[in-house]
PDB file of N, CA and C in Angstrom:
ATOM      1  N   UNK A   1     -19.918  11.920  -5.979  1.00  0.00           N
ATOM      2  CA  UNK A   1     -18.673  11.257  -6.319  1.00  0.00           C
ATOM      3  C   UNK A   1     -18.851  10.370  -7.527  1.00  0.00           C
ATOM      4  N   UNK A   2     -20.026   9.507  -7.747  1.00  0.00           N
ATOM      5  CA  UNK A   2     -20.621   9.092  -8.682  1.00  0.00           C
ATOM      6  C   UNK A   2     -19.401   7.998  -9.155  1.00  0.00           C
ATOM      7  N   UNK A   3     -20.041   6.402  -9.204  1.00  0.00           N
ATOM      8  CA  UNK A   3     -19.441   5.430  -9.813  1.00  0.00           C
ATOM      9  C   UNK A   3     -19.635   5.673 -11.242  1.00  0.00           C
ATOM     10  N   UNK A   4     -18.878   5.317 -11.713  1.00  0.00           N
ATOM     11  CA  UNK A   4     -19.095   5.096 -12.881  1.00  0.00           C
ATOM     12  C   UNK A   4     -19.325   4.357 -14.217  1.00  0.00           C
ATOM     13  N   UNK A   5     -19.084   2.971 -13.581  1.00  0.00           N
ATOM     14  CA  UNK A   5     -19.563   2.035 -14.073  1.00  0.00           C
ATOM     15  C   UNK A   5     -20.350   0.894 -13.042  1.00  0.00           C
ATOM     16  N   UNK A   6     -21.848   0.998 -13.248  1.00  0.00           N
ATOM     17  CA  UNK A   6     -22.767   0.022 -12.886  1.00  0.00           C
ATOM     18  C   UNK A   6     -23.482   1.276 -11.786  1.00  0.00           C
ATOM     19  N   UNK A   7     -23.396   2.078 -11.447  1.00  0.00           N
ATOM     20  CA  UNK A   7     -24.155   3.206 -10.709  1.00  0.00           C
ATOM     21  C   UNK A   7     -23.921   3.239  -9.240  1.00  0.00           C
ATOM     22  N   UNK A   8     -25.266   3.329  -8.341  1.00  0.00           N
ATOM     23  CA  UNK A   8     -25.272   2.741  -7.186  1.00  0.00           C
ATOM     24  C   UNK A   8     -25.913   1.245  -6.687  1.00  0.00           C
ATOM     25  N   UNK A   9     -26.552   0.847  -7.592  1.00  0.00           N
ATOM     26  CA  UNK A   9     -26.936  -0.445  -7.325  1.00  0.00           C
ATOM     27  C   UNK A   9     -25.386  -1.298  -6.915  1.00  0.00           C
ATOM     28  N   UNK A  10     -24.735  -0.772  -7.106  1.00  0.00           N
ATOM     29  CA  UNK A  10     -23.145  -1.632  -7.566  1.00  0.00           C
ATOM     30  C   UNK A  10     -22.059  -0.948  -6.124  1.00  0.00           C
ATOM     31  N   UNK A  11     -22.905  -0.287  -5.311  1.00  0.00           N
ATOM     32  CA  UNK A  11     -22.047   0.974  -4.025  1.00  0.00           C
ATOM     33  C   UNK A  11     -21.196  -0.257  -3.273  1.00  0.00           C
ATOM     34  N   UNK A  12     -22.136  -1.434  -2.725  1.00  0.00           N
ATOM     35  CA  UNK A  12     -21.467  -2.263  -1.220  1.00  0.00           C
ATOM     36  C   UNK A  12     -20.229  -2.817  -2.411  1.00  0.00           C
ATOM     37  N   UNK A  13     -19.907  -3.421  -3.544  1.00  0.00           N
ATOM     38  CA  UNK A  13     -19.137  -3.900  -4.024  1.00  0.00           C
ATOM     39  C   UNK A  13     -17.882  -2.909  -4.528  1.00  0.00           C
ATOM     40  N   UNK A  14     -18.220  -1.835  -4.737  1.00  0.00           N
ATOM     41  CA  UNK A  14     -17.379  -0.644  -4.997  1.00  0.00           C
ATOM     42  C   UNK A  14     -16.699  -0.290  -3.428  1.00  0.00           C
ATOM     43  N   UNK A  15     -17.175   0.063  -2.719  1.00  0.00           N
ATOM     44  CA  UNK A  15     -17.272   0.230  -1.282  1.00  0.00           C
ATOM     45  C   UNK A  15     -16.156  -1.060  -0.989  1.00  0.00           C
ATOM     46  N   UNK A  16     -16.294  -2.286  -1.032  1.00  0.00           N
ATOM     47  CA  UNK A  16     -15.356  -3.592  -1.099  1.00  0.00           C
ATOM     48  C   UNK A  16     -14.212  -3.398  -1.852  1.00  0.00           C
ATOM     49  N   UNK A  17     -13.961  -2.813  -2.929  1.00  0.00           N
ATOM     50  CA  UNK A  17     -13.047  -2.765  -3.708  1.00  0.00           C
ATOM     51  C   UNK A  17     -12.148  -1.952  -2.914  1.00  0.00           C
ATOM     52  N   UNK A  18     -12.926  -0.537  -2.231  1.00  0.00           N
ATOM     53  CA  UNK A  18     -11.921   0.940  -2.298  1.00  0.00           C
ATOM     54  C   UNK A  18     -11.325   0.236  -1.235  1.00  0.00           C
ATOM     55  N   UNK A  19     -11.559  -0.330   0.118  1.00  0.00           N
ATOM     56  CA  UNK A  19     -11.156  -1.284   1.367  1.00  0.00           C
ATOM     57  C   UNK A  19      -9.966  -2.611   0.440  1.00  0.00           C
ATOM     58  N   UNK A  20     -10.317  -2.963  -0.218  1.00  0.00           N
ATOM     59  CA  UNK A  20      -9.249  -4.259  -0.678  1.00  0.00           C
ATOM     60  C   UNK A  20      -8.007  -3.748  -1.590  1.00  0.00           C
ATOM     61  N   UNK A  21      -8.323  -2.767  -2.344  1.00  0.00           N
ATOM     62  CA  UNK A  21      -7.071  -1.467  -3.109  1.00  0.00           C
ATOM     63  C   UNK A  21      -6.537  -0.901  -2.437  1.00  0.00           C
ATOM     64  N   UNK A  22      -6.884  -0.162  -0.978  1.00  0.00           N
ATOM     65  CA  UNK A  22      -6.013   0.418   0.213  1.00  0.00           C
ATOM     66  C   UNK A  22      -6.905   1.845   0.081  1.00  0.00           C
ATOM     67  N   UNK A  23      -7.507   2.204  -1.083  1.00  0.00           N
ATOM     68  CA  UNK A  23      -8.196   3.651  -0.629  1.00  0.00           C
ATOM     69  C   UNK A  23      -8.660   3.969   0.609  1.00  0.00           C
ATOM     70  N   UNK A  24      -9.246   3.108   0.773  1.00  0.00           N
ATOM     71  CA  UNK A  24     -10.047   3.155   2.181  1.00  0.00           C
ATOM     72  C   UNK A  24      -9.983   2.196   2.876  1.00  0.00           C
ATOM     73  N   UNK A  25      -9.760   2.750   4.592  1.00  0.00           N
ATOM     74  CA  UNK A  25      -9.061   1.908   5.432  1.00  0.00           C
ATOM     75  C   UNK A  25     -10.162   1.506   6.612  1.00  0.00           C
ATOM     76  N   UNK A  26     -10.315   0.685   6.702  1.00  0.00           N
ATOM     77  CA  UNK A  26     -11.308   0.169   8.085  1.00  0.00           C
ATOM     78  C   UNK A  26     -10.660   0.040   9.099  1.00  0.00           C
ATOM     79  N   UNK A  27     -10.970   1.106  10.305  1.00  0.00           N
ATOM     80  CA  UNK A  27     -10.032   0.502  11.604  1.00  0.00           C
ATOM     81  C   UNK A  27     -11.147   1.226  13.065  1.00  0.00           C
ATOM     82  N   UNK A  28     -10.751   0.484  13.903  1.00  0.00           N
ATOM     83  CA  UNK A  28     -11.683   0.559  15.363  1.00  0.00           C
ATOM     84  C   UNK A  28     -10.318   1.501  16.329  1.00  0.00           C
ATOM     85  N   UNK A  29     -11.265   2.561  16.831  1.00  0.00           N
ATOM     86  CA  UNK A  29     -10.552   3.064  18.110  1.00  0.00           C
ATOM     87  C   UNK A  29     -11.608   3.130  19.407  1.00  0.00           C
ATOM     88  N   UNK A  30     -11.132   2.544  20.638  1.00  0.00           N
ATOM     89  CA  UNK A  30     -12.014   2.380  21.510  1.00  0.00           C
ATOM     90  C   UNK A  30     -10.827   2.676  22.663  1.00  0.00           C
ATOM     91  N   UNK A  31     -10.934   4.063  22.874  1.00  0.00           N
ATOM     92  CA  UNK A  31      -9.982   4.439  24.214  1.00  0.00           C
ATOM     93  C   UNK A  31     -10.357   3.809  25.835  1.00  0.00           C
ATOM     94  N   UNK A  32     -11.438   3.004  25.722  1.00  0.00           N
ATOM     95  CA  UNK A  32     -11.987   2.363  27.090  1.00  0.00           C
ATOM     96  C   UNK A  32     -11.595   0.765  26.759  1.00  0.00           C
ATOM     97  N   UNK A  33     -11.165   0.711  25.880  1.00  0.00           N
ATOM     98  CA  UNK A  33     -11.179  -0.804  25.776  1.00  0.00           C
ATOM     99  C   UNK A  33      -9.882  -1.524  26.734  1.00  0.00           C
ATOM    100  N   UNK A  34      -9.543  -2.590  26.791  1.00  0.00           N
ATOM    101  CA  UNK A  34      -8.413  -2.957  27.691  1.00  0.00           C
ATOM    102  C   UNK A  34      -7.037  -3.266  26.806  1.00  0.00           C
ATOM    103  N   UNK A  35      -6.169  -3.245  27.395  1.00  0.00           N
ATOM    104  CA  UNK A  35      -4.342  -3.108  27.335  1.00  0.00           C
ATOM    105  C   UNK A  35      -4.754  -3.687  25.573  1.00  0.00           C
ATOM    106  N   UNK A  36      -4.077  -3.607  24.708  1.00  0.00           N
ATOM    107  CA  UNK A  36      -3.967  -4.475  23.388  1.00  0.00           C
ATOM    108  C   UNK A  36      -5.147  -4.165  22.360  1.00  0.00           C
ATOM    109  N   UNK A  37      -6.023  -3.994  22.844  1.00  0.00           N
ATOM    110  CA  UNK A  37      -7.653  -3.789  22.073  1.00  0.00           C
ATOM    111  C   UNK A  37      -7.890  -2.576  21.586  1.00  0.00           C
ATOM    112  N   UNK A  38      -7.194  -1.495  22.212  1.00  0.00           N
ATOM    113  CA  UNK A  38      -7.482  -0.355  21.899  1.00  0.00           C
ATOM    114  C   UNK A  38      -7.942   0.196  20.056  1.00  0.00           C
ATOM    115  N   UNK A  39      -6.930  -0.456  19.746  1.00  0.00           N
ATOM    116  CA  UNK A  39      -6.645   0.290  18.485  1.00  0.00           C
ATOM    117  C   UNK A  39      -6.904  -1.017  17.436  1.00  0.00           C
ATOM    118  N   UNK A  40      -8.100  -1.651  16.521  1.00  0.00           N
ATOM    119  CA  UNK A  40      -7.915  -2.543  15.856  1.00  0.00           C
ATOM    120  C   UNK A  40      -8.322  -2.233  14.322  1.00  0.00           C
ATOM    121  N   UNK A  41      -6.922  -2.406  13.530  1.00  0.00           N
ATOM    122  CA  UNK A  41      -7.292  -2.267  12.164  1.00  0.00           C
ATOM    123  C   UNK A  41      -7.788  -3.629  11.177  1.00  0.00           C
ATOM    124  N   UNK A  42      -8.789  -3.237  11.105  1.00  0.00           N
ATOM    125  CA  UNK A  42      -9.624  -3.904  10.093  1.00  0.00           C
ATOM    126  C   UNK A  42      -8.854  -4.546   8.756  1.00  0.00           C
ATOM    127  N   UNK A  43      -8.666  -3.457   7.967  1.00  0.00           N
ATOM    128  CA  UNK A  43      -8.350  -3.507   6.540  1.00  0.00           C
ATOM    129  C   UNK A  43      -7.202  -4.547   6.863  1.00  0.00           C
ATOM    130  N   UNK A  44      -6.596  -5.362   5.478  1.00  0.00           N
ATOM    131  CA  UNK A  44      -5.921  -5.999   5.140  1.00  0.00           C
ATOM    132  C   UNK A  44      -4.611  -5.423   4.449  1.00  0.00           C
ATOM    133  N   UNK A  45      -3.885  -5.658   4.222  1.00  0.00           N
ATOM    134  CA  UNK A  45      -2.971  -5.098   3.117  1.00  0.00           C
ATOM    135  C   UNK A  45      -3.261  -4.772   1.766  1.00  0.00           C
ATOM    136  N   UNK A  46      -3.235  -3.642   1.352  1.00  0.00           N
ATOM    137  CA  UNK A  46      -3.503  -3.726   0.082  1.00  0.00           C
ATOM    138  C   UNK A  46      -3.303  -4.771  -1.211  1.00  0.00           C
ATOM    139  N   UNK A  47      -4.542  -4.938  -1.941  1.00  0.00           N
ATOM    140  CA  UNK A  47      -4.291  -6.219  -2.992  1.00  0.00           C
ATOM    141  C   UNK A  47      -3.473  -5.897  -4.170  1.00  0.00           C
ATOM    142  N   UNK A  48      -3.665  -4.525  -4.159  1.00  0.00           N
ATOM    143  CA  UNK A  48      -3.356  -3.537  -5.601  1.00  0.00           C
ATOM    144  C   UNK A  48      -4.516  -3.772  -6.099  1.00  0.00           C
ATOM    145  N   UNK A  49      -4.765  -3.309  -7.661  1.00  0.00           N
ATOM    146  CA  UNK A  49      -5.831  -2.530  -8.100  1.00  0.00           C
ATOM    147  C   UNK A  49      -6.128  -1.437  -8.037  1.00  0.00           C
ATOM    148  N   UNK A  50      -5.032  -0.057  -7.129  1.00  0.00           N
ATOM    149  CA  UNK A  50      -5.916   0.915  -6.947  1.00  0.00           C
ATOM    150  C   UNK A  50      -6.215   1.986  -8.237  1.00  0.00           C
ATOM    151  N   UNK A  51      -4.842   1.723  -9.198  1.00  0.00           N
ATOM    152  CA  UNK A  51      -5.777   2.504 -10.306  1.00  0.00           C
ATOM    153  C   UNK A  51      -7.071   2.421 -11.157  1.00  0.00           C
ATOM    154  N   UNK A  52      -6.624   0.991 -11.040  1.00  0.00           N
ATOM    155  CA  UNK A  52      -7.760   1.013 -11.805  1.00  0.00           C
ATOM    156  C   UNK A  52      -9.436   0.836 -11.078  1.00  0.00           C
ATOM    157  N   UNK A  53      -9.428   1.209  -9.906  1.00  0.00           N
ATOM    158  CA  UNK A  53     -10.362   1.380  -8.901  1.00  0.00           C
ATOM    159  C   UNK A  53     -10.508   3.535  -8.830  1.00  0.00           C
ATOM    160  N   UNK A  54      -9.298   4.184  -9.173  1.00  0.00           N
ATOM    161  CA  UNK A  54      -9.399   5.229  -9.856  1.00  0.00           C
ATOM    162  C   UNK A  54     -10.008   5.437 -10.622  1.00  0.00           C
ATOM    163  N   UNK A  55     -10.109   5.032 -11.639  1.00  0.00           N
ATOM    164  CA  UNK A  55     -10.548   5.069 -13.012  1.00  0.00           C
ATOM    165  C   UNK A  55     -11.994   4.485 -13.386  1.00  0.00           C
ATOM    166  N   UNK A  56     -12.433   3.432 -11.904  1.00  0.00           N
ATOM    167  CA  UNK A  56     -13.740   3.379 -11.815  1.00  0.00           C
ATOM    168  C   UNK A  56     -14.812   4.379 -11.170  1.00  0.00           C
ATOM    169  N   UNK A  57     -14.178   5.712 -10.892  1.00  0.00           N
ATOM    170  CA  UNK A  57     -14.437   6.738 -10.203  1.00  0.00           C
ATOM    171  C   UNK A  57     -14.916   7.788 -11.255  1.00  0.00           C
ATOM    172  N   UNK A  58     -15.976   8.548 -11.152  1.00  0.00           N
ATOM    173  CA  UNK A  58     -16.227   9.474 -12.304  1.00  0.00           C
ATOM    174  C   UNK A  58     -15.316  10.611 -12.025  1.00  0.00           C
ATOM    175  N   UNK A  59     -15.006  10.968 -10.647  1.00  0.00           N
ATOM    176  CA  UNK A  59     -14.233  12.572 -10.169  1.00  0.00           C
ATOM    177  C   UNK A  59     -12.952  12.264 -10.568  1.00  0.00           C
ATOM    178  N   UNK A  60     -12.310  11.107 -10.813  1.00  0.00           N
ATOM    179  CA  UNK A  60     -11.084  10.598 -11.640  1.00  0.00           C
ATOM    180  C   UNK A  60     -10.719  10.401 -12.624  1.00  0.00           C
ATOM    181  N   UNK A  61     -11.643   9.725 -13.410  1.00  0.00           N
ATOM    182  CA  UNK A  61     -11.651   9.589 -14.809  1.00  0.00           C
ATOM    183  C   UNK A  61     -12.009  11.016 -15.384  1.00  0.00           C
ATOM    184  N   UNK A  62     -12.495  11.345 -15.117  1.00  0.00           N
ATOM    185  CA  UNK A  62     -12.500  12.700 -15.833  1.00  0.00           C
ATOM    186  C   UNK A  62     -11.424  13.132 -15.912  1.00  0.00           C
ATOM    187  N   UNK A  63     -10.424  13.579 -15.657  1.00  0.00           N
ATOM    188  CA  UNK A  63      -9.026  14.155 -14.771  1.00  0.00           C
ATOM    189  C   UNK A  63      -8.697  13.600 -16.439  1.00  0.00           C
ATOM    190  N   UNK A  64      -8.614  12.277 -17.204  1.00  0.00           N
ATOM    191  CA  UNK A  64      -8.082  11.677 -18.162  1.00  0.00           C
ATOM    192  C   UNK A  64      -8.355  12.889 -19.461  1.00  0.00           C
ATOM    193  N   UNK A  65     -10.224  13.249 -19.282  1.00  0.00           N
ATOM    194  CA  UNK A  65     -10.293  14.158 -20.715  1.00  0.00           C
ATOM    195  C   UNK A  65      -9.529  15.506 -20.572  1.00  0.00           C
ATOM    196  N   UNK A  66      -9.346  16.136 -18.971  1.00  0.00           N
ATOM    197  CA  UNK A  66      -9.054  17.293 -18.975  1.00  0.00           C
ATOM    198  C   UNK A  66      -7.624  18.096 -19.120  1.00  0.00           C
ATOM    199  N   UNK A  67      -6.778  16.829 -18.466  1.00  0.00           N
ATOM    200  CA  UNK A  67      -5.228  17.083 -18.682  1.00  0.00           C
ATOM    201  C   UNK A  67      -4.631  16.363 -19.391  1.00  0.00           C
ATOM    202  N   UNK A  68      -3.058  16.655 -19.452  1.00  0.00           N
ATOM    203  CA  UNK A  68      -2.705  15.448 -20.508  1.00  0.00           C
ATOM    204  C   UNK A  68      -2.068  13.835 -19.187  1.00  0.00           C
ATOM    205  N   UNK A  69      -2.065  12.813 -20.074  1.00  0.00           N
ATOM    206  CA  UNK A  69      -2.003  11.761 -19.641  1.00  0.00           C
ATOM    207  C   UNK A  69      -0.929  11.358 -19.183  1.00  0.00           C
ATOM    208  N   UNK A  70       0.192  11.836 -18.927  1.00  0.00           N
ATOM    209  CA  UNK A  70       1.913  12.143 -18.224  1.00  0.00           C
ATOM    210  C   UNK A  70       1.229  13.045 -17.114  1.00  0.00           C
ATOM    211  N   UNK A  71       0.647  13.788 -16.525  1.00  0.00           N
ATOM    212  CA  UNK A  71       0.209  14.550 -15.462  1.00  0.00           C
ATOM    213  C   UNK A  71      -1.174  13.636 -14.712  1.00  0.00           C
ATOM    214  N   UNK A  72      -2.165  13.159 -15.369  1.00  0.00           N
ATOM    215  CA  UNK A  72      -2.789  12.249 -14.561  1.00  0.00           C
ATOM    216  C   UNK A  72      -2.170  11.242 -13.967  1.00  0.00           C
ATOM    217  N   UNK A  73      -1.060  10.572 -14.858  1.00  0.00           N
ATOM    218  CA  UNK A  73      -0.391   9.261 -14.853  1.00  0.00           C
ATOM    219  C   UNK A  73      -0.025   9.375 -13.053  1.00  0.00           C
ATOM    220  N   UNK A  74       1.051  10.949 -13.564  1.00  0.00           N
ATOM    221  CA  UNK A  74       1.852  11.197 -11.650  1.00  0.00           C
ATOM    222  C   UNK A  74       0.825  11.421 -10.771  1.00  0.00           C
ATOM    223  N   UNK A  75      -0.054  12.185 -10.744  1.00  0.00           N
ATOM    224  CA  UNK A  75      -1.198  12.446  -9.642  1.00  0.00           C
ATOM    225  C   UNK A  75      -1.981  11.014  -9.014  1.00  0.00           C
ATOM    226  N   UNK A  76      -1.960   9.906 -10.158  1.00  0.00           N
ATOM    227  CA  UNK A  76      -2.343   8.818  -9.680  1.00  0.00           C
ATOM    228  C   UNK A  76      -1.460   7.774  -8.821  1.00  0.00           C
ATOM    229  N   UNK A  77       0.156   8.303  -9.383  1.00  0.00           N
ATOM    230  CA  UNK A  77       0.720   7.468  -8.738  1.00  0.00           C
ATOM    231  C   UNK A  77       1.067   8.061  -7.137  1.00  0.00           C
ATOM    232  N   UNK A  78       1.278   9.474  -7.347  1.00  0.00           N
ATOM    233  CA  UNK A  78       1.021   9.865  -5.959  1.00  0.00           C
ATOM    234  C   UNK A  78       0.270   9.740  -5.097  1.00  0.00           C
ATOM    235  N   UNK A  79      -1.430   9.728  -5.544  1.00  0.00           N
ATOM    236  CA  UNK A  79      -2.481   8.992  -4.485  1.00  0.00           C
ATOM    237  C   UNK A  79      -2.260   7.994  -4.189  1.00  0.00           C
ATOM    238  N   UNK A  80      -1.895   6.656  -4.770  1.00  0.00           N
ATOM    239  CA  UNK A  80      -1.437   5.850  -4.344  1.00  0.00           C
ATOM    240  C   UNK A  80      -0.208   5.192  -3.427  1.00  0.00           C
ATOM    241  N   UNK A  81       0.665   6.192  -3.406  1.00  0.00           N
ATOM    242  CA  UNK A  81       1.574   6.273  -2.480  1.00  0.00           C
ATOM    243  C   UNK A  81       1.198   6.627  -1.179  1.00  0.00           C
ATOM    244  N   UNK A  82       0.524   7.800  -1.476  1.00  0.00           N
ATOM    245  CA  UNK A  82      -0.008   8.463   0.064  1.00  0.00           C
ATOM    246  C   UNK A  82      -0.912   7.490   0.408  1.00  0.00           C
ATOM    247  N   UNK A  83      -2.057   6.836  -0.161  1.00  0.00           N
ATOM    248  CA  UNK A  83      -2.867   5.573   0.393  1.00  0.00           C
ATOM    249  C   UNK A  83      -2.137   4.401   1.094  1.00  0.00           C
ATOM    250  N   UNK A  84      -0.790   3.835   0.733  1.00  0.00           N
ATOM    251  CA  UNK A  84       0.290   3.156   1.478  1.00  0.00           C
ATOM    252  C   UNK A  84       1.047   3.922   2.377  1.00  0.00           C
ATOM    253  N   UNK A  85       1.027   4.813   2.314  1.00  0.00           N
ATOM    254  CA  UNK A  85       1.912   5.724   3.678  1.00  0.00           C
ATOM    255  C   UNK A  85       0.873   5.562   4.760  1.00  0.00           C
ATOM    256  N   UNK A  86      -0.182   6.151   4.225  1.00  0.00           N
ATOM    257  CA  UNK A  86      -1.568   5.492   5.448  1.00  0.00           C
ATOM    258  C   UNK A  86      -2.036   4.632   6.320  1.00  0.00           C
ATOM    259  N   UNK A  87      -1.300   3.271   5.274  1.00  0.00           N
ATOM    260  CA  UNK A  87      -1.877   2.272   5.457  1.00  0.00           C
ATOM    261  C   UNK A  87      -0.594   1.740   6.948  1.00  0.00           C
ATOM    262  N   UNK A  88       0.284   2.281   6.315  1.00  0.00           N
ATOM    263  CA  UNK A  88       1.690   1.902   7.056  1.00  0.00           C
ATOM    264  C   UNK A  88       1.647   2.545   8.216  1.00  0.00           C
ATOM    265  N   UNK A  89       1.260   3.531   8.350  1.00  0.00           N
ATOM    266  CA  UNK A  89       1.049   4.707   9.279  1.00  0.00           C
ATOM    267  C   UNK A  89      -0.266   3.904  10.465  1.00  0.00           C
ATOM    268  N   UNK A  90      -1.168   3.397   9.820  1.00  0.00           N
ATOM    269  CA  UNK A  90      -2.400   2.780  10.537  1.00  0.00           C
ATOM    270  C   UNK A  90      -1.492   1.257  11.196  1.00  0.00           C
ATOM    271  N   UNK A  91      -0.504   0.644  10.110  1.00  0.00           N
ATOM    272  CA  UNK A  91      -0.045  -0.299  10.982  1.00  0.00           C
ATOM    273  C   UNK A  91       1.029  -0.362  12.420  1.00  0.00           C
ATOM    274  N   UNK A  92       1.477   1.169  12.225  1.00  0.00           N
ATOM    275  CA  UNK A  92       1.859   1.454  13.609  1.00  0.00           C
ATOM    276  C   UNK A  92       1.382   1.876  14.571  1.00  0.00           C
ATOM    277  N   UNK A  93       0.125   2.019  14.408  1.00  0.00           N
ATOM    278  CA  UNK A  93      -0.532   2.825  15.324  1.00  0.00           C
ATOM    279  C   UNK A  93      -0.922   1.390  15.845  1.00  0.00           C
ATOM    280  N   UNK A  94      -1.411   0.279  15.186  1.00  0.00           N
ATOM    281  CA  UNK A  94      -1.810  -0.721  15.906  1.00  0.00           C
ATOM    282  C   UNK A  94      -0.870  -1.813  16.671  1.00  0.00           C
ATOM    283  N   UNK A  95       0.434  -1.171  15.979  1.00  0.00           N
ATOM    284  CA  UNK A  95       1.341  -2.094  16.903  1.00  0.00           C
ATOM    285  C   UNK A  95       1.756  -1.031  18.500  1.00  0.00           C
ATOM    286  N   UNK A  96       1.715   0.434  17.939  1.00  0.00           N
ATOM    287  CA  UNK A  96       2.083   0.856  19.302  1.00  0.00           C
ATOM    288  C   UNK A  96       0.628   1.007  20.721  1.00  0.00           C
ATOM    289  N   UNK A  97      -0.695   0.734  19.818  1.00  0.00           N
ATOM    290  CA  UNK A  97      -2.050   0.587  20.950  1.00  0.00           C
ATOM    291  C   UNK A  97      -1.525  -0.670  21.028  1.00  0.00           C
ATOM    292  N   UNK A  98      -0.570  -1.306  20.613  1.00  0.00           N
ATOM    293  CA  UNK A  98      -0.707  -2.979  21.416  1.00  0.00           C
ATOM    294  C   UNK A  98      -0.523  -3.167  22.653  1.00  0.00           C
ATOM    295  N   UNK A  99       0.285  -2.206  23.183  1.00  0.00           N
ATOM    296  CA  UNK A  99       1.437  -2.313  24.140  1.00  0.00           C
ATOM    297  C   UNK A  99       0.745  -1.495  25.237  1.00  0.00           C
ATOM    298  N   UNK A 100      -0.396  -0.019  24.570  1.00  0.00           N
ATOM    299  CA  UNK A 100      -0.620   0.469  25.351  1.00  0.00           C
ATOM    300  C   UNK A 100      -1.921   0.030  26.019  1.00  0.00           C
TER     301      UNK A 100
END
């Protein structure tokens, strides 16, 4: 997948970023746990940043030399949509394990 700026020495802080942009979502499922606990999401709301947390990505930035920049532009804004549909999607799931 390869960072692309600062390598892997730089992974746990990249890794921090994709969690605080909404790429990536931290959440606990524990079907033994009791009434409310079941389901606990981690992640926060997204801070924004996620393009340009894109663009710190080598499998992304590339996308910039290969097509034109009106077609990356939409593909980025679409990942980012679907990363908030996710996120929204993960916050119901934790309001409806509340109950269960």
């Amino acid at each position: 997948h390869s960072i692309k700026k600062g390598g892997m020495q730089n992974c746990q802080a990249e890794m921090k970023k994709a969690v605080d942009c909404g790429y990536w979502n931290l959440f606990r499922f524990n079907p033994e746990a009791e009434v409310g606990k079941k389901f606990t999401l981690d992640s926060k709301e997204p801070k924004g940043g996620y393009q340009e947390f894109l663009m710190n990505e080598a499998r992304y930035a590339s996308l910039s030399r290969v097509l034109p920049q009106e077609q990356v532009d939409k593909l980025f804004k679409e990942n980012e949509e679907a990363a908030i549909a996710r996120y929204q999607h993960l916050t119901k799931l934790k309001d409806l394990y509340a109950e269960v």
